[in-house]
C-alpha atoms as a PDB file:
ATOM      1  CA  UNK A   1      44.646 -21.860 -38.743  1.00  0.00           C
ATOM      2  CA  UNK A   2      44.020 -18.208 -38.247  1.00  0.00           C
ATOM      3  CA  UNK A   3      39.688 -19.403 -39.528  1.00  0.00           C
ATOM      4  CA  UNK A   4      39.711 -22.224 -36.440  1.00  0.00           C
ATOM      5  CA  UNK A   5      41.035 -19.447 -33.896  1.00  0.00           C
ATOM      6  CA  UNK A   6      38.783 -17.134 -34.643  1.00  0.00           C
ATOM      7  CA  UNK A   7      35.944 -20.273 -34.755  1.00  0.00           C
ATOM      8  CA  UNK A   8      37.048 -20.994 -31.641  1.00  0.00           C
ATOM      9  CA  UNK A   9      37.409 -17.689 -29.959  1.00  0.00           C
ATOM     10  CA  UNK A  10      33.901 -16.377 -30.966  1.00  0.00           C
ATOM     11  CA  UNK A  11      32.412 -19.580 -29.465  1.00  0.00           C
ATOM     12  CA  UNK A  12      34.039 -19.499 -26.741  1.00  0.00           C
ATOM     13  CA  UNK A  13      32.400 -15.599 -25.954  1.00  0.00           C
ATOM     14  CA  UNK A  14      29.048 -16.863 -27.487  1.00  0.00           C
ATOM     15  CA  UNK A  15      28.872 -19.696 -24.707  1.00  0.00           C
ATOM     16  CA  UNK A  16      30.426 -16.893 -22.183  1.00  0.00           C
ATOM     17  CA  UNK A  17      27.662 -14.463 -22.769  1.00  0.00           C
ATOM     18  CA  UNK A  18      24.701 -16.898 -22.783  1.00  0.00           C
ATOM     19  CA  UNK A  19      25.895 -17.638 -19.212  1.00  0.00           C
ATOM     20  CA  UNK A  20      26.051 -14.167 -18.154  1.00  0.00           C
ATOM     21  CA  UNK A  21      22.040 -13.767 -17.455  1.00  0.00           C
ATOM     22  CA  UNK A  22      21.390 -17.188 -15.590  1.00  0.00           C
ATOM     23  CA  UNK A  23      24.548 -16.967 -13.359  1.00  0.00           C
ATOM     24  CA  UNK A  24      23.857 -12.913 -12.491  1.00  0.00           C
ATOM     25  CA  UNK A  25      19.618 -13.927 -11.932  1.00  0.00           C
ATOM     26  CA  UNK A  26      21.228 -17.289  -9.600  1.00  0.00           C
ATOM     27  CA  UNK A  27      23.359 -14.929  -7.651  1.00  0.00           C
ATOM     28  CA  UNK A  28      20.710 -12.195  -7.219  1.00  0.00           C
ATOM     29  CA  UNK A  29      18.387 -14.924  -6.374  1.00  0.00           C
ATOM     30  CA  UNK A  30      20.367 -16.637  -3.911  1.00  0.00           C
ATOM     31  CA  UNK A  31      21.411 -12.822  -2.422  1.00  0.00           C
ATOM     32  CA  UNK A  32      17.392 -12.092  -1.944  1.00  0.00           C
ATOM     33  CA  UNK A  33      16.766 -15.618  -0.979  1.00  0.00           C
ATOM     34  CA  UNK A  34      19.179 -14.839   2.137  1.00  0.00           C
ATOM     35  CA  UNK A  35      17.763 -11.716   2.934  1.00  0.00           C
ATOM     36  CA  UNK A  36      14.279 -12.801   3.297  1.00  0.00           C
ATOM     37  CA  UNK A  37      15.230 -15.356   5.083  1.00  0.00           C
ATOM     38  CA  UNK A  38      17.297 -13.538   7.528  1.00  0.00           C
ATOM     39  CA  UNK A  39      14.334 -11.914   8.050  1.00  0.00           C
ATOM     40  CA  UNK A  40      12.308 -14.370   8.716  1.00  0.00           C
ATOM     41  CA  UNK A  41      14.575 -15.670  10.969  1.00  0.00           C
ATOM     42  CA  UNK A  42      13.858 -12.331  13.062  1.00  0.00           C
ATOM     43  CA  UNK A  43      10.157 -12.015  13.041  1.00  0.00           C
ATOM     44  CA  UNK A  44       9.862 -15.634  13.871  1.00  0.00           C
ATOM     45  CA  UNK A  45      12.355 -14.580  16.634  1.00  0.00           C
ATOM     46  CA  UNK A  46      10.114 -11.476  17.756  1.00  0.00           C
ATOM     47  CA  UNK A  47       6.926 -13.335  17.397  1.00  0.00           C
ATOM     48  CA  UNK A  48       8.002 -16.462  20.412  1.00  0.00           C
ATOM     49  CA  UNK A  49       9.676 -13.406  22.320  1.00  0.00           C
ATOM     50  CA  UNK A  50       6.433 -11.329  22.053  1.00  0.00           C
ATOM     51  CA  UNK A  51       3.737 -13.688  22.256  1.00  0.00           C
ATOM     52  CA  UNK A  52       5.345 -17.356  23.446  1.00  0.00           C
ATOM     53  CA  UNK A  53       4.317 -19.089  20.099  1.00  0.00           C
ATOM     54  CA  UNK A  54       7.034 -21.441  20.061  1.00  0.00           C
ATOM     55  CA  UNK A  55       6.905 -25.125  18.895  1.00  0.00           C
ATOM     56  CA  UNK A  56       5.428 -26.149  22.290  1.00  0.00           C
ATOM     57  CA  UNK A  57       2.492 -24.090  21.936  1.00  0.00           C
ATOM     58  CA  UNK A  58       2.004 -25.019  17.642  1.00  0.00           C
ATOM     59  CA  UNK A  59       0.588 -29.067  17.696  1.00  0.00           C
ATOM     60  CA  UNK A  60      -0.329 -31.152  14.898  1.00  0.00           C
ATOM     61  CA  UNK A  61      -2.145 -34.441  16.012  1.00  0.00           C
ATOM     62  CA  UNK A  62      -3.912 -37.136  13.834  1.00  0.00           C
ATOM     63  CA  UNK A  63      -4.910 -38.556  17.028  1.00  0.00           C
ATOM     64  CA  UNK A  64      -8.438 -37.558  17.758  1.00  0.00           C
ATOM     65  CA  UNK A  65      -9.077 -34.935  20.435  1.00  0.00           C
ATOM     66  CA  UNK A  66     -11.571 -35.703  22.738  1.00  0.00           C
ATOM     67  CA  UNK A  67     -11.955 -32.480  24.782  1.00  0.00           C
ATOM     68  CA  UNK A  68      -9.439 -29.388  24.925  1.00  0.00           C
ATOM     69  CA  UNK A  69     -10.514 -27.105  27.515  1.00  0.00           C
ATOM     70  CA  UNK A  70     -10.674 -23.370  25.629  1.00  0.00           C
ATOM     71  CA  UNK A  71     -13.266 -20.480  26.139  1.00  0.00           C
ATOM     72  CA  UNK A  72     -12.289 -19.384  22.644  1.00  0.00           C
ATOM     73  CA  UNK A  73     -11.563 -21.172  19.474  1.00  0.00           C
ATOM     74  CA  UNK A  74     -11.246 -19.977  15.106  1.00  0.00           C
ATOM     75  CA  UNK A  75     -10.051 -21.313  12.353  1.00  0.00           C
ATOM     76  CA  UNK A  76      -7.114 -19.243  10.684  1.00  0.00           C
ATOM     77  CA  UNK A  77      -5.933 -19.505   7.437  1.00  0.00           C
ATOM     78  CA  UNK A  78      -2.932 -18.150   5.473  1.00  0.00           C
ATOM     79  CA  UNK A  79      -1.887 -18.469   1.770  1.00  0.00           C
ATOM     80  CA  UNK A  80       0.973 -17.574  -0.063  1.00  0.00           C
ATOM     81  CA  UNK A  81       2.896 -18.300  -3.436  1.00  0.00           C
ATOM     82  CA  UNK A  82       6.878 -18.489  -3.801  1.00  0.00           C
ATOM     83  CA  UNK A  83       9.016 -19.259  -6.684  1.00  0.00           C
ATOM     84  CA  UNK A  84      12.447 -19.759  -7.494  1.00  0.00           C
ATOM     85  CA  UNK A  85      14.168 -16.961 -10.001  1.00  0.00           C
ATOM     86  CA  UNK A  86      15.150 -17.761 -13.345  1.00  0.00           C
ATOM     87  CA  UNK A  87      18.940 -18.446 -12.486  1.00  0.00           C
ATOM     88  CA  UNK A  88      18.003 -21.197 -10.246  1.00  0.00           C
ATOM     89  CA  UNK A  89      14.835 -22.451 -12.611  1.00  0.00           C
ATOM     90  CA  UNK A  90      17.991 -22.863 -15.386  1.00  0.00           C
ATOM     91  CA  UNK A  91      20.554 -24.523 -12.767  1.00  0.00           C
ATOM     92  CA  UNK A  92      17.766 -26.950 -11.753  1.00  0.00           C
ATOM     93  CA  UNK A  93      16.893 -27.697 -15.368  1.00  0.00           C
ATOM     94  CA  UNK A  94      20.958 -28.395 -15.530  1.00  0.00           C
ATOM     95  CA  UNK A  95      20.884 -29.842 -12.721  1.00  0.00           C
ATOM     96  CA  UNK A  96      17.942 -32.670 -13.174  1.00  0.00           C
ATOM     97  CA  UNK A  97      19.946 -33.778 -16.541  1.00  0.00           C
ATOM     98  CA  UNK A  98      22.395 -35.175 -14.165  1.00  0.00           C
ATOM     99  CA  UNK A  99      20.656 -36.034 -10.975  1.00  0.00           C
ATOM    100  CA  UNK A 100      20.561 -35.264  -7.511  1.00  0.00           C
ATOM    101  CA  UNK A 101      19.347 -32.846  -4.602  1.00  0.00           C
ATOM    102  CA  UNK A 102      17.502 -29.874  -5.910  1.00  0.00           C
ATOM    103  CA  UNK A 103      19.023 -27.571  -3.582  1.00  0.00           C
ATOM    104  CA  UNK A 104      17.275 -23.960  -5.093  1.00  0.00           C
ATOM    105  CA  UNK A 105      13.883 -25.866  -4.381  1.00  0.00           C
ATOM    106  CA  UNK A 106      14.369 -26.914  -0.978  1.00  0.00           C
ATOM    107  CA  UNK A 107      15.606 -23.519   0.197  1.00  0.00           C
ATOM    108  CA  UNK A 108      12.463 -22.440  -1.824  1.00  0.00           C
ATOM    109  CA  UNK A 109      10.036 -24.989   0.375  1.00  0.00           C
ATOM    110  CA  UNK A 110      11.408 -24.074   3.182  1.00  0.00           C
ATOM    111  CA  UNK A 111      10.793 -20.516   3.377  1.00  0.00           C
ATOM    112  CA  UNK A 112       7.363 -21.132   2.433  1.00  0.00           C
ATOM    113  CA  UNK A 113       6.658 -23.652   4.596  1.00  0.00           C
ATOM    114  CA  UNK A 114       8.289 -21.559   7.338  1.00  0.00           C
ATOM    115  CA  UNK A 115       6.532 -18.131   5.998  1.00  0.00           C
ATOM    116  CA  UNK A 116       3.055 -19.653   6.369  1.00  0.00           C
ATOM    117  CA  UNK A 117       3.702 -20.866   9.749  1.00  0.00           C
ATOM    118  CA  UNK A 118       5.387 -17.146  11.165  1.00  0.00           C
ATOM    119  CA  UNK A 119       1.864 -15.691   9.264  1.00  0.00           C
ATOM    120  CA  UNK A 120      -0.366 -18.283  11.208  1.00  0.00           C
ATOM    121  CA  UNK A 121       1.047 -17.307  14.221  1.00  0.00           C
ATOM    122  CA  UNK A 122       0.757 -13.401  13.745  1.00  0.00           C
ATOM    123  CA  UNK A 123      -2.778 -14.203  12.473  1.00  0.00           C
ATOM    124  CA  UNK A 124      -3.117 -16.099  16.001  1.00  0.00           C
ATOM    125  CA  UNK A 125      -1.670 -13.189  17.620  1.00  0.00           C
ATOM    126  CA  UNK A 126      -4.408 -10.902  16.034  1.00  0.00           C
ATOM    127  CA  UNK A 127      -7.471 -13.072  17.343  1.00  0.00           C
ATOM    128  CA  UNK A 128      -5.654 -13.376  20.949  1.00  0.00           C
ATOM    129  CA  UNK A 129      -5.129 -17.126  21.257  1.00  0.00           C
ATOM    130  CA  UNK A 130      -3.190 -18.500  22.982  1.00  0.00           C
ATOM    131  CA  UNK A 131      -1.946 -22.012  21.242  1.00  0.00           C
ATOM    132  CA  UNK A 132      -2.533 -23.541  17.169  1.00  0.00           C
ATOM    133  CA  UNK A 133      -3.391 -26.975  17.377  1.00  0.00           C
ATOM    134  CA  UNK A 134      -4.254 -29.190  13.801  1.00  0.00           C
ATOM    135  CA  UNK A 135      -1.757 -27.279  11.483  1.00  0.00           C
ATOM    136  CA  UNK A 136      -1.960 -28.319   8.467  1.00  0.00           C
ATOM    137  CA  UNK A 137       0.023 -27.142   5.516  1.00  0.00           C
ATOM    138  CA  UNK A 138      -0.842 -27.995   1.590  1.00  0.00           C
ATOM    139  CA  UNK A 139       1.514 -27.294  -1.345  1.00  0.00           C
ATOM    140  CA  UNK A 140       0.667 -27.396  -4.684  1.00  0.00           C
ATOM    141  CA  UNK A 141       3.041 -26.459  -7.892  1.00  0.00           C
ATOM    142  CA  UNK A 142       1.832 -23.772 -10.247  1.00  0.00           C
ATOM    143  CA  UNK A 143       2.746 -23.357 -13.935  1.00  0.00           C
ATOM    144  CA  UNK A 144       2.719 -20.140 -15.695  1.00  0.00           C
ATOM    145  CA  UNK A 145       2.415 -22.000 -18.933  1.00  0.00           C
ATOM    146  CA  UNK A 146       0.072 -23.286 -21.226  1.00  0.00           C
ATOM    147  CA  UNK A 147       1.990 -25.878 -22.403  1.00  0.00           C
ATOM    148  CA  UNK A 148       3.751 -28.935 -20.252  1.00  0.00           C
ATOM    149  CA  UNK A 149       7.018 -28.188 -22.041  1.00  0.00           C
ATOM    150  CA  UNK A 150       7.739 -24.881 -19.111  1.00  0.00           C
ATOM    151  CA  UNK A 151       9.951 -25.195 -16.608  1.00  0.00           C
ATOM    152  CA  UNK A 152       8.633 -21.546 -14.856  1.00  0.00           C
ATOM    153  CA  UNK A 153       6.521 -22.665 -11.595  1.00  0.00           C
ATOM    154  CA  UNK A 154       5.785 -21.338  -8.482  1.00  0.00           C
ATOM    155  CA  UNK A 155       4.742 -23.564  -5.159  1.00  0.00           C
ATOM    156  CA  UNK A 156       1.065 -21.998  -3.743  1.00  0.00           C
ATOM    157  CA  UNK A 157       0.965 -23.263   0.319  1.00  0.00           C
ATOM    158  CA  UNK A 158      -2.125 -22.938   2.088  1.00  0.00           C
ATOM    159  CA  UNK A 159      -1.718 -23.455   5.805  1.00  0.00           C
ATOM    160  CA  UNK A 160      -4.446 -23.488   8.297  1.00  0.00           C
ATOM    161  CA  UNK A 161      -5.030 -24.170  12.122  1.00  0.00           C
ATOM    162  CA  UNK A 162      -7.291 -24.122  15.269  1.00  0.00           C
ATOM    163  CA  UNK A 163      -6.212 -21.098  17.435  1.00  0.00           C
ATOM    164  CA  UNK A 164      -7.777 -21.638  20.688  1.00  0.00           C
ATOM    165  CA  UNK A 165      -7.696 -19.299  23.358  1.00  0.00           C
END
């Protein structure tokens, strides 16, 4: 009896400990995660205050544009590459066993999508114009491994525009 305690006990802090590193990388993960965000949520903030890019003066069309009256047009272009931590990479892996919403990933897409946008407009800022039309954002997933078999990636986004002034 005393054998299957002791079995039991020893697995029990085995499983315990293997947890330890995932659930402290998820926590500071999700802790940095909210900080950068909160501080994106500033600039972007300080950039409409500062120079008025807000979503009136950011369009995306498909529709073709015939004329746009401007004295001053460039193309700007931003990249950058953001990743989940290790915590989260194991909770999705846990996660897509069962099913459902990837949550880690869309907080992830998000602040890249909303990073590249905040650098467009700062970029926009730099050249003096006055308004981004044709945004366009691509995301592609990158592997850090050789093999198919890794679950490490990071999302790349590449966002440009048409700053006209």
């Amino acid at each position: 009896m005393s054998a299957l305690v002791s079995i039991l006990v020893y697995s029990i802090i085995g499983i315990a400990v293997s947890l330890v590193f995932p659930f402290t990388s998820w926590a500071l993960g999700r802790w940095y995660q909210d900080s950068i965000m909160s501080t994106l949520r500033e600039e972007e903030k300080v950039i409409v205050n500062t120079y008025g890019f807000d979503n009136k003066a950011s369009v995306t069309t498909s529709n073709k544009m015939s004329q746009v009256g401007a004295e001053y047009s460039t193309l700007l272009h931003v990249s950058l590459c953001v990743g989940p931590s290790m915590g989260q990479i194991f909770f999705m892996w846990v996660k897509s066993i069962f099913g459902g919403r990837l949550h880690s990933y869309d907080v992830v897409l998000d602040y890249g999508r909303r990073e590249a946008l905040l650098r467009l407009r700062k970029q926009a800022a730099q050249f003096g114009c006055t308004s981004l039309i044709n945004i366009r954002i691509e995301t592609s997933v990158i592997s850090f491994a050789k093999t198919d078999k890794s679950k490490q990636a990071s999302v790349e986004f590449l966002a440009f525009a048409t700053g006209i002034r």
